[in-house]
Protein backbone atom coordinates (compact mmCIF):
# COMPACT_ATOMS: atom_id res chain seq x y z
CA UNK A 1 5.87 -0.39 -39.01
CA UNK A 2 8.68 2.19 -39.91
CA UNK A 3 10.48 4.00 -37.30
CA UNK A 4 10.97 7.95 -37.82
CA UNK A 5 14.36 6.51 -39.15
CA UNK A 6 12.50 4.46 -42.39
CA UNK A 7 10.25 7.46 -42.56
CA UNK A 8 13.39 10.06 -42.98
CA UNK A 9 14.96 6.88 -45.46
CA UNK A 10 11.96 6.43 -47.40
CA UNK A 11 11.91 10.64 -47.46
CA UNK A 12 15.37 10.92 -48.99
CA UNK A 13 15.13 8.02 -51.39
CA UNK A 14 11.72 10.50 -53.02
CA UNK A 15 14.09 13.24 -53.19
CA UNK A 16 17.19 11.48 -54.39
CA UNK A 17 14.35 10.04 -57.23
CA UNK A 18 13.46 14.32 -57.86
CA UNK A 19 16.72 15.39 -58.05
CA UNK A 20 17.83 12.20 -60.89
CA UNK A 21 14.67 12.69 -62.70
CA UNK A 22 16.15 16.71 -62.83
CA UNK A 23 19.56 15.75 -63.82
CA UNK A 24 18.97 12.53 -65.56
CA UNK A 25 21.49 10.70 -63.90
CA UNK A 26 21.13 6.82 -63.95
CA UNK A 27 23.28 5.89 -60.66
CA UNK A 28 21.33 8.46 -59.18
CA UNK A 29 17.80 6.51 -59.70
CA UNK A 30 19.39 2.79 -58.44
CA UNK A 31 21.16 4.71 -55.11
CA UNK A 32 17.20 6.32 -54.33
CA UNK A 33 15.12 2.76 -55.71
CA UNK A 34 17.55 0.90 -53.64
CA UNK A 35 17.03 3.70 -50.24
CA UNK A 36 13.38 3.29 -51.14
CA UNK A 37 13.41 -0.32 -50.86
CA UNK A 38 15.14 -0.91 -47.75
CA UNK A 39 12.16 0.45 -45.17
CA UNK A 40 9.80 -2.07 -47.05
CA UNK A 41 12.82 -4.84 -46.55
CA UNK A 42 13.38 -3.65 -42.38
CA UNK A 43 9.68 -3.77 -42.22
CA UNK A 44 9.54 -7.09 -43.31
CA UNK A 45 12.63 -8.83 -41.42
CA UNK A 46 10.79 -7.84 -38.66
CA UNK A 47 7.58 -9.26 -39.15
CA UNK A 48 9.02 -12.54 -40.25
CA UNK A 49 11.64 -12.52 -37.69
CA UNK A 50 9.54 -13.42 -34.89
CA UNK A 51 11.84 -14.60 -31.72
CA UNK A 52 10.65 -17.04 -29.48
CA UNK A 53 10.88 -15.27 -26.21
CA UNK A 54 9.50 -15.61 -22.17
CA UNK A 55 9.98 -13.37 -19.98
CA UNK A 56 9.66 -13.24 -16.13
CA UNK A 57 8.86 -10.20 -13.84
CA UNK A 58 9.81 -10.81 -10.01
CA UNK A 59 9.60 -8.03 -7.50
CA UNK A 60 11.36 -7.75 -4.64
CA UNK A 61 8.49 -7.55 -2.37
CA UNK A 62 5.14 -7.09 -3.70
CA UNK A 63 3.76 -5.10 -0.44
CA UNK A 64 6.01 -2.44 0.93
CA UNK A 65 5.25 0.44 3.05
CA UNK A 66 5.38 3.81 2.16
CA UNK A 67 8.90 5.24 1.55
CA UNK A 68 10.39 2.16 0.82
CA UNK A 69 11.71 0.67 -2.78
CA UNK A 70 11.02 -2.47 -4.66
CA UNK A 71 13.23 -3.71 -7.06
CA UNK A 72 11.66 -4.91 -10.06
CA UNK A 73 13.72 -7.86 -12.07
CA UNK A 74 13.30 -8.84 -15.44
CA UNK A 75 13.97 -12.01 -16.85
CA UNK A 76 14.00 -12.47 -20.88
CA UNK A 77 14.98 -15.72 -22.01
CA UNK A 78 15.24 -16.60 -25.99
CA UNK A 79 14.09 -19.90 -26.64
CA UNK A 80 14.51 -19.83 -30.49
CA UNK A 81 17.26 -21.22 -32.62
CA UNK A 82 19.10 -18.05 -33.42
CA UNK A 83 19.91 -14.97 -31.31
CA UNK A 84 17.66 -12.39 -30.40
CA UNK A 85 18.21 -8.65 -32.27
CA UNK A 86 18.33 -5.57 -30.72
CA UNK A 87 15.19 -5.76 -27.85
CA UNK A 88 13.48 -2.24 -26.20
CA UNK A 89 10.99 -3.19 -23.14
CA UNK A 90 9.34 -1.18 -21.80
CA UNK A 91 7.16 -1.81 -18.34
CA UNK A 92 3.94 0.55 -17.68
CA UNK A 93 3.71 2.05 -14.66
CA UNK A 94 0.96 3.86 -13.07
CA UNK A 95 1.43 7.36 -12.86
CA UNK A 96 2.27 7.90 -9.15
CA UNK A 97 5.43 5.41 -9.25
CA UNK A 98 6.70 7.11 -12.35
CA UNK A 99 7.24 7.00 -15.99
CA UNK A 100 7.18 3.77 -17.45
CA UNK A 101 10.57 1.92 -17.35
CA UNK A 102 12.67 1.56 -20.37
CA UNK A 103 15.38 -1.28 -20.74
CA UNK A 104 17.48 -2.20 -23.46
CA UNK A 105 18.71 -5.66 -24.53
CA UNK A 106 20.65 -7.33 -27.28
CA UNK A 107 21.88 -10.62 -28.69
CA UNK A 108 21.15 -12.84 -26.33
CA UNK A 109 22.18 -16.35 -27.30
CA UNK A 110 19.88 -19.13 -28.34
CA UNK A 111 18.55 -20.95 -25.43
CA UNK A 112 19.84 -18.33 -23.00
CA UNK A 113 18.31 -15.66 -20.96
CA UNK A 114 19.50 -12.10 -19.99
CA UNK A 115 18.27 -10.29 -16.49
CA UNK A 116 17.84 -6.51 -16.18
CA UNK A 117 16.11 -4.73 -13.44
CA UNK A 118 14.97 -1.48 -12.42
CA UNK A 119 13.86 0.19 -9.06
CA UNK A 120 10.47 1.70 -7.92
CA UNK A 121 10.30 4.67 -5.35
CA UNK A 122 7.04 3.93 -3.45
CA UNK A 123 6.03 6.83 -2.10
CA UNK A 124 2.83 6.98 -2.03
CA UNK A 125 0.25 4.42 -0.44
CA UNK A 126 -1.93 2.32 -3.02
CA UNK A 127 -2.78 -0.52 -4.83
CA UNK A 128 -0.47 -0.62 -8.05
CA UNK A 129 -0.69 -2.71 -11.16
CA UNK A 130 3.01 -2.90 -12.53
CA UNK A 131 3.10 -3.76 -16.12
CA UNK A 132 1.87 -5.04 -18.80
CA UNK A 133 5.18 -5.22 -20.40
CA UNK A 134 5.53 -4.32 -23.91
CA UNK A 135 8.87 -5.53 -26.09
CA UNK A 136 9.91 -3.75 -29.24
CA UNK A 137 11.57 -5.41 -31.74
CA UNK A 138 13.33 -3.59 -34.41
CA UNK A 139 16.09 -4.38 -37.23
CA UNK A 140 19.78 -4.02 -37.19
CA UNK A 141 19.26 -0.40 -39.02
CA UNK A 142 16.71 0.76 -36.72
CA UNK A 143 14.43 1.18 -39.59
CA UNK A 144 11.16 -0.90 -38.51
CA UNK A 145 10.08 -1.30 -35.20
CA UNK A 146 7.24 -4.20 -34.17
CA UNK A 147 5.28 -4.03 -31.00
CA UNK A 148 4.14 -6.96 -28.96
CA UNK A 149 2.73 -6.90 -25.17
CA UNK A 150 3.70 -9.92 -22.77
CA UNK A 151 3.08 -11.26 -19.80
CA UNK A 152 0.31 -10.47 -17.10
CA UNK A 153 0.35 -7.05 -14.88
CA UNK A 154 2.04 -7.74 -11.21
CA UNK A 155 0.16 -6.76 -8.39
CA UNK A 156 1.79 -3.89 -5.92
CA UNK A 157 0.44 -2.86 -2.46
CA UNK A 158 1.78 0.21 -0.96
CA UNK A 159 1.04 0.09 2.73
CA UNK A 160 0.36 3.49 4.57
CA UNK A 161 3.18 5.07 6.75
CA UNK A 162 3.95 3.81 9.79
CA UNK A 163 5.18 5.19 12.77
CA UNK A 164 5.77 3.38 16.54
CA UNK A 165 3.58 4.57 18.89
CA UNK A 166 2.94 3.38 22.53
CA UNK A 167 -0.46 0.94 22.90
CA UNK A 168 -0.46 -0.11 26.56
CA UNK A 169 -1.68 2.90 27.56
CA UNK A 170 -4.68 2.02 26.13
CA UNK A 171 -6.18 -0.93 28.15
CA UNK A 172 -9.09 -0.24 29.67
CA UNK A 173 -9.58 -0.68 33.57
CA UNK A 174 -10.64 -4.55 34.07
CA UNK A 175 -9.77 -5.55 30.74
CA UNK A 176 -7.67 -8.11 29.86
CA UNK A 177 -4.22 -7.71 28.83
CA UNK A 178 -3.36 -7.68 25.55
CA UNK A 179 -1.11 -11.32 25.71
CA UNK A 180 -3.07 -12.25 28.48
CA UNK A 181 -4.64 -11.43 31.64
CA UNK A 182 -7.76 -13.80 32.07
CA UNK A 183 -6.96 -17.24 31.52
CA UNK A 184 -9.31 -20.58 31.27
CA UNK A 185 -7.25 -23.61 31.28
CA UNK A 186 -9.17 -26.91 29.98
CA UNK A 187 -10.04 -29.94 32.15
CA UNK A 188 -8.95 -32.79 29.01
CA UNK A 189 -6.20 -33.30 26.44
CA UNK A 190 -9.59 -33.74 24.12
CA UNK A 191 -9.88 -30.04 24.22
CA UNK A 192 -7.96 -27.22 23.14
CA UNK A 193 -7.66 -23.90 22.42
CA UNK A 194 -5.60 -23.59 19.37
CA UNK A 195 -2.60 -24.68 17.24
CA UNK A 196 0.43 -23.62 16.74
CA UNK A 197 3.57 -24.85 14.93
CA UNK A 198 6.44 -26.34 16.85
CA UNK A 199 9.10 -24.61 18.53
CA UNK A 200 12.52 -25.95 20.04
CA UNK A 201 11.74 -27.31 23.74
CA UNK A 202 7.90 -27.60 24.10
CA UNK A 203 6.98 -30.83 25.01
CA UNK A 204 6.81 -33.58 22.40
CA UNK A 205 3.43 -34.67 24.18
CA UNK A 206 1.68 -31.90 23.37
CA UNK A 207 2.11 -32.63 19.19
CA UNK A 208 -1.62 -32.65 17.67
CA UNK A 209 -0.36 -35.66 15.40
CA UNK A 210 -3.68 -35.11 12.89
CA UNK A 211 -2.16 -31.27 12.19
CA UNK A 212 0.86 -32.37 11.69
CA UNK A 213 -0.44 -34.99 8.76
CA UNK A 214 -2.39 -32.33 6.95
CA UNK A 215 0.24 -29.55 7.71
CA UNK A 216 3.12 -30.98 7.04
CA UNK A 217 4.85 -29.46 9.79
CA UNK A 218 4.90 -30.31 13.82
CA UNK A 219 2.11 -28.44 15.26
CA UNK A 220 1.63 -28.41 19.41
CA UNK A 221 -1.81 -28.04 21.14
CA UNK A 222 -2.13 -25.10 23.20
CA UNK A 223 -4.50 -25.81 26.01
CA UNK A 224 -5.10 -22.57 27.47
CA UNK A 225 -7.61 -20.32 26.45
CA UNK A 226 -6.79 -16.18 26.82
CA UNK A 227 -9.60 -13.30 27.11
CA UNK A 228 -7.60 -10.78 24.84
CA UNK A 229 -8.31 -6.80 25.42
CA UNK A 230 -10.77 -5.59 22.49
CA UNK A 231 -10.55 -1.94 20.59
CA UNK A 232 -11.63 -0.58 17.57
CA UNK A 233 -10.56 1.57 15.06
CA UNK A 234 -12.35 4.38 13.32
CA UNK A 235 -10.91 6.22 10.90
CA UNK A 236 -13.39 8.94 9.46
CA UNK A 237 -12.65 9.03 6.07
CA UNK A 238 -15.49 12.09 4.98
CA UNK A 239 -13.59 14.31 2.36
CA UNK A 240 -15.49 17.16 4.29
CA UNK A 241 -13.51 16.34 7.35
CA UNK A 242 -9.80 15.48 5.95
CA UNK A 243 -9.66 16.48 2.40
CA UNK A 244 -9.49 14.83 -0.71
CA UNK A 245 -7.27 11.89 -1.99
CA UNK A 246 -3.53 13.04 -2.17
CA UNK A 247 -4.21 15.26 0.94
CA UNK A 248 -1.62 15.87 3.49
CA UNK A 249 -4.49 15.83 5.95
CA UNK A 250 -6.11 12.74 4.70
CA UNK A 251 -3.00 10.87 4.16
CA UNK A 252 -1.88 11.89 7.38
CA UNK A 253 -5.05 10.52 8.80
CA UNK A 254 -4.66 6.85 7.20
CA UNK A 255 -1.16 6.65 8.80
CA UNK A 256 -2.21 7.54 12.23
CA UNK A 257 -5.08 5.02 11.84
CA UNK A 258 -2.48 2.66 10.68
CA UNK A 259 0.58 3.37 13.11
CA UNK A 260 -2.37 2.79 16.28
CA UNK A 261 -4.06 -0.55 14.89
CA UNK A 262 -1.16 -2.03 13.95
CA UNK A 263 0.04 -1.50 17.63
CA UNK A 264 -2.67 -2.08 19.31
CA UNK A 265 -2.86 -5.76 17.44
CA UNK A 266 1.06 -6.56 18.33
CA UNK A 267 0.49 -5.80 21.91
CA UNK A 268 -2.25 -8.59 21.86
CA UNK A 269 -5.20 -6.81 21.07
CA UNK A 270 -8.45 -8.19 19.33
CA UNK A 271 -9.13 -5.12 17.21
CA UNK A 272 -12.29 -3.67 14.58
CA UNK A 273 -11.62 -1.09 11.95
CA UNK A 274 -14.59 0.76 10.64
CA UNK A 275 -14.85 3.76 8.69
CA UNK A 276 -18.00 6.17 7.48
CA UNK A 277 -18.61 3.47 4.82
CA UNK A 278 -17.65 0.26 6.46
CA UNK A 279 -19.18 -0.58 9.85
CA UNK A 280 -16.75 -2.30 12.49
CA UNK A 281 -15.17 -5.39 11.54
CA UNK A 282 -12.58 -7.62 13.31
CA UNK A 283 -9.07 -6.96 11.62
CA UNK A 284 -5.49 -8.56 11.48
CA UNK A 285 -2.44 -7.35 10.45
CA UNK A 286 -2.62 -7.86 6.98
CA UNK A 287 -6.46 -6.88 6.90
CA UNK A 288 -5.70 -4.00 8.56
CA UNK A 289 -2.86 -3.01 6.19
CA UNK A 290 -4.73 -4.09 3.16
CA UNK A 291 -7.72 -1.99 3.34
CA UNK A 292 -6.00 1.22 4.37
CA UNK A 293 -3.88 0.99 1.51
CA UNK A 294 -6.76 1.11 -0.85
CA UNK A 295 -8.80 3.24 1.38
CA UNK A 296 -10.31 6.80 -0.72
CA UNK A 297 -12.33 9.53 1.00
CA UNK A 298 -16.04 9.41 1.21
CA UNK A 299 -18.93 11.80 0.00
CA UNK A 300 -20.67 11.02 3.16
CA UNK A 301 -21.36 14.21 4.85
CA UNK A 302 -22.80 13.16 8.28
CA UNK A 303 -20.86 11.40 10.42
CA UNK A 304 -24.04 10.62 13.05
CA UNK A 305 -24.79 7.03 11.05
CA UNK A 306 -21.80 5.47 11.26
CA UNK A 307 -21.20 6.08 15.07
CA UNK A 308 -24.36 4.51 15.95
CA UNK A 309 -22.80 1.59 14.19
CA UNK A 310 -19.93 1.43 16.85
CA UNK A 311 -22.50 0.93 19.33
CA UNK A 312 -22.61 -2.50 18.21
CA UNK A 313 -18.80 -3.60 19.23
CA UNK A 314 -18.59 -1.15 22.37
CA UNK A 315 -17.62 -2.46 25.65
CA UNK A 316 -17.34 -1.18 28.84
CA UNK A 317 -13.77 -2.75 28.68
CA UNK A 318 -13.04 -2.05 25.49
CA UNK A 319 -10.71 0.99 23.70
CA UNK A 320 -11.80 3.41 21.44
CA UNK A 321 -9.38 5.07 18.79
CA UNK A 322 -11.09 7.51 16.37
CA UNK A 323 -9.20 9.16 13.60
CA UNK A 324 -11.23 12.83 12.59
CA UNK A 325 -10.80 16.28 11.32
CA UNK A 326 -11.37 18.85 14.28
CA UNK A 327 -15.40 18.23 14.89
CA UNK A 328 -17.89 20.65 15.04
CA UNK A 329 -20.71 21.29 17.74
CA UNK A 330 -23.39 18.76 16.59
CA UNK A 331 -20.73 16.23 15.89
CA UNK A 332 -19.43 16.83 19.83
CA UNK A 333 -22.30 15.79 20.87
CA UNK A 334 -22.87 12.60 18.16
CA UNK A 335 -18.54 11.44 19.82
CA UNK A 336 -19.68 11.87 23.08
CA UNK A 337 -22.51 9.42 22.80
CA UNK A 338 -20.70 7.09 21.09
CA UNK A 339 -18.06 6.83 22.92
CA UNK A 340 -20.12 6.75 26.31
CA UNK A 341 -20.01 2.85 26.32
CA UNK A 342 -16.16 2.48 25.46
CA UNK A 343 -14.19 2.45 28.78
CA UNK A 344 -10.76 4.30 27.69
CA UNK A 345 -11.48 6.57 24.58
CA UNK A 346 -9.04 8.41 22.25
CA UNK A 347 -9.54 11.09 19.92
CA UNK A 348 -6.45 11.75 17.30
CA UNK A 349 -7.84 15.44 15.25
CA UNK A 350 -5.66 15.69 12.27
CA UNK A 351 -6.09 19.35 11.32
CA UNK A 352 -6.90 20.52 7.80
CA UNK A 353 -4.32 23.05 6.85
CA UNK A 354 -1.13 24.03 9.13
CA UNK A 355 -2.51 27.05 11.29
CA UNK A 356 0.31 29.23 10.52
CA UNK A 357 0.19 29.03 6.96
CA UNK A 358 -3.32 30.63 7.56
CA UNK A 359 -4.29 34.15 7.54
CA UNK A 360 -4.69 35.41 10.91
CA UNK A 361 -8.53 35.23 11.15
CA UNK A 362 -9.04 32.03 9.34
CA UNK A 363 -6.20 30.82 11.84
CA UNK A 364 -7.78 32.32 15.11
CA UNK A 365 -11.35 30.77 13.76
CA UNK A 366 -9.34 26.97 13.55
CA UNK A 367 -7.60 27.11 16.72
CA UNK A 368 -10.58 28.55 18.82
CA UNK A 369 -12.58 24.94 16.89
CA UNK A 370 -9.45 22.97 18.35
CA UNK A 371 -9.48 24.07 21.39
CA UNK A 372 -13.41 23.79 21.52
CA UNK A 373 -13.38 20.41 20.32
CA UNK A 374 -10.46 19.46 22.86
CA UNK A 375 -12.10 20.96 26.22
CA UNK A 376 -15.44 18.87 25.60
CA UNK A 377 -14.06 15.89 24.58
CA UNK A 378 -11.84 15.55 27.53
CA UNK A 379 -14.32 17.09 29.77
CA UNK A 380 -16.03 13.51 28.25
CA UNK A 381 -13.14 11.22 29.54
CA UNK A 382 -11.56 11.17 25.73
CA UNK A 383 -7.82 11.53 25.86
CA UNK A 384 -6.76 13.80 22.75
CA UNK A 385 -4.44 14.24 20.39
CA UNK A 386 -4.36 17.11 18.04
CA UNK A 387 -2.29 16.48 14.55
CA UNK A 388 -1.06 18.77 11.76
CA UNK A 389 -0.72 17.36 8.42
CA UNK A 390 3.08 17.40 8.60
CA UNK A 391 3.19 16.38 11.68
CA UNK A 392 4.74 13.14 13.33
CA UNK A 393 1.88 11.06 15.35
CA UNK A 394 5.10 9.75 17.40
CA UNK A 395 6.34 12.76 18.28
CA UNK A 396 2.85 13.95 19.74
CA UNK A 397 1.90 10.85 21.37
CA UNK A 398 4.98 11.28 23.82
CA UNK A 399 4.39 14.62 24.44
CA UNK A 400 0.41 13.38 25.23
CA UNK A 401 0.79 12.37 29.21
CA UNK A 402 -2.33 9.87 29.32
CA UNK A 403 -1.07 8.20 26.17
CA UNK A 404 2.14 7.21 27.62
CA UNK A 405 3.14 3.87 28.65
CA UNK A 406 1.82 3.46 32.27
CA UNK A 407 4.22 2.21 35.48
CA UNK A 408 3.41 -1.14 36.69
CA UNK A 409 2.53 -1.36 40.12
CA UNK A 410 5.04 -3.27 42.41
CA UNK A 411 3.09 -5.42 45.04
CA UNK A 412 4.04 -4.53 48.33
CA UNK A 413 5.52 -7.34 50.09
């Protein structure tokens, strides 16, 4: 279709057309039947012009955490006979990584291909769809301009923030250590407790030849069995307690829940995440990361239901992490049950608002539920640790004495 260009043409040649019909001049008509003409003639090159194009979108990484850029690479290749005209693309982009991105190419060569790129500030966790990409192809006057959408949408995961944060603290008494504490070693080369690929020096006798086949890599038996500590995650995700989506509160609560399962799992642990709408599950890395990414707040009001679900994967030598607005009474006493069959239990309270940005009674009304909520948990064995929503989880979890990492005791000789 014409561009505001062959609009504005087409608009002159009717005026040119006027003004010669006033003044009867005969040079006058050709000049504004041959302005006329030449939209209809762009519109047309264009349509019939069609270039045989592919084009490839790569990203640098396709899950990033929060903070972090991707760089997004375009690939257009022209596969007709002749050389591509003047090419716009633009790539749609969901709202929170920006305006969509605009690149300009032109003539590439037959059989050759030209690469642009772009880059993508990710700063806010989510589950993105870049693209589709849409390529406009217009004439060498700029007159006409032809649409045409390619390719599939690329997938983008933003992980939460994540910040390093001390987990060996957080071992229960008589639990196992998160590598390894309790081990079973088995009686037979028949049996064994898992595989894992070669590495430089283990012993070539231990190669599980039937792996290796299927695989297609070395992989070596590992005949000794470990009872790994166990904790679990909850992360109460009630938009009564933390706020809405976007929240600093809520968004601060995803990264704590975040920074202290993905710590807990590198120092060994075997770890659940559960939230108000999703009852305790075992998690991995990439699980863990996954679903808190995509995570929204819930219109579940009561928190009492999904607590009595954690009943189900407590232990008396297991760990107990829960991520929650400053509770109230009732809700005190709904924690303290829950937790009773945990052995080490810790509460992280991400508050609402900042306090001082509060008027002085609304402030003095949220500290005094703080300090409430603090006293009775810990009066409950919970070790605490009270957040604001700009606040660094690191930077509190030092300053948090029970949540440091604990001296190992030096057997006296």
């Amino acid at each position: 279709m014409p561009t505001r260009r062959g609009w504005a043409v087409l608009g002159a040649a009717l005026l040119l057309w006027a003004a010669a019909r006033v003044v009867g001049s005969q040079d006058l008509h050709m000049v504004a039947a041959g302005l006329a003409v030449l939209p209809f003639l762009a519109t047309a090159f264009v349509h019939w012009n069609r270039v045989h194009l592919t084009v490839r979108r790569h990203l640098s990484s396709a899950r990033v955490f929060a903070g972090q850029r991707v760089t997004v690479t375009l690939t257009v290749a022209n596969r007709g006979p002749g050389t591509a005209p003047f090419l716009l693309l633009e790539d749609t982009l969901p709202p929170s990584l920006g305006k969509a991105a605009r690149l300009v190419t032109s003539g590439i060569p037959p059989r050759r291909e030209q690469v642009l790129s772009y880059t993508l500030a990710c700063r806010t966790r989510g589950r993105y769809e870049v693209g589709p990409l849409t390529i406009s192809l217009t004439d060498p006057f700029g007159l006409a301009r032809v649409r045409m959408q390619w390719g599939q949408p690329s997938t983008l995961v933003v992980y939460p923030a994540v910040e390093r944060v001390e987990a060996a603290a957080l071992t229960a008494p008589g639990a196992g250590n998160g590598e390894s504490r309790a081990r079973q070693l088995f009686r037979s080369a028949a049996e064994f407790y898992a595989l894992r690929e070669y590495v430089v020096g283990d012993d070539l006798r231990r190669i599980h030849w039937r792996s290796t086949a299927r695989m297609g890599r070395l992989m070596i038996r590992q005949d000794e069995a470990t009872r790994r500590s166990g904790a679990t995650v909850f992360l109460d995700t009630r938009q009564s307690a933390l706020g809405g989506l976007g929240s600093a509160s809520f968004e601060r609560a995803v990264s704590a829940a975040a920074s202290v399962g993905l710590a807990l799992l590198r120092a060994g642990f075997a770890v659940h995440l559960g939230t108000v709408d999703m009852p305790p599950d075992p998690t991995t890395e990439d699980r863990l990361l996954e679903t808190l990414a995509a995570i929204t707040p819930s219109r579940e009001r009561a928190i009492t239901r999904a607590l009595t679900a954690l009943r189900g994967v407590a232990a008396g030598e297991s760990t107990l992490v829960l991520v929650t607005g400053p509770p109230s009474g009732p809700e005190l006493s709904a924690l303290s049950r829950a937790g009773a069959r945990f052995g080490r239990k810790v509460a992280v309270l991400v508050q609402p608002v900042r306090p001082a940005g509060l008027p002085t009674a609304d402030r003095a009304e949220l500290e005094a539920r703080v300090q409430s909520a603090r006293t009775q948990l810990q009066h409950a064995r919970w070790q605490v640790c009270v957040l604001e929503p700009d606040q660094r989880l690191s930077e509190v979890w030092k300053l948090t004495p029970t949540l440091r990492r604990r001296p190992v005791p030096v057997p006296s000789s």
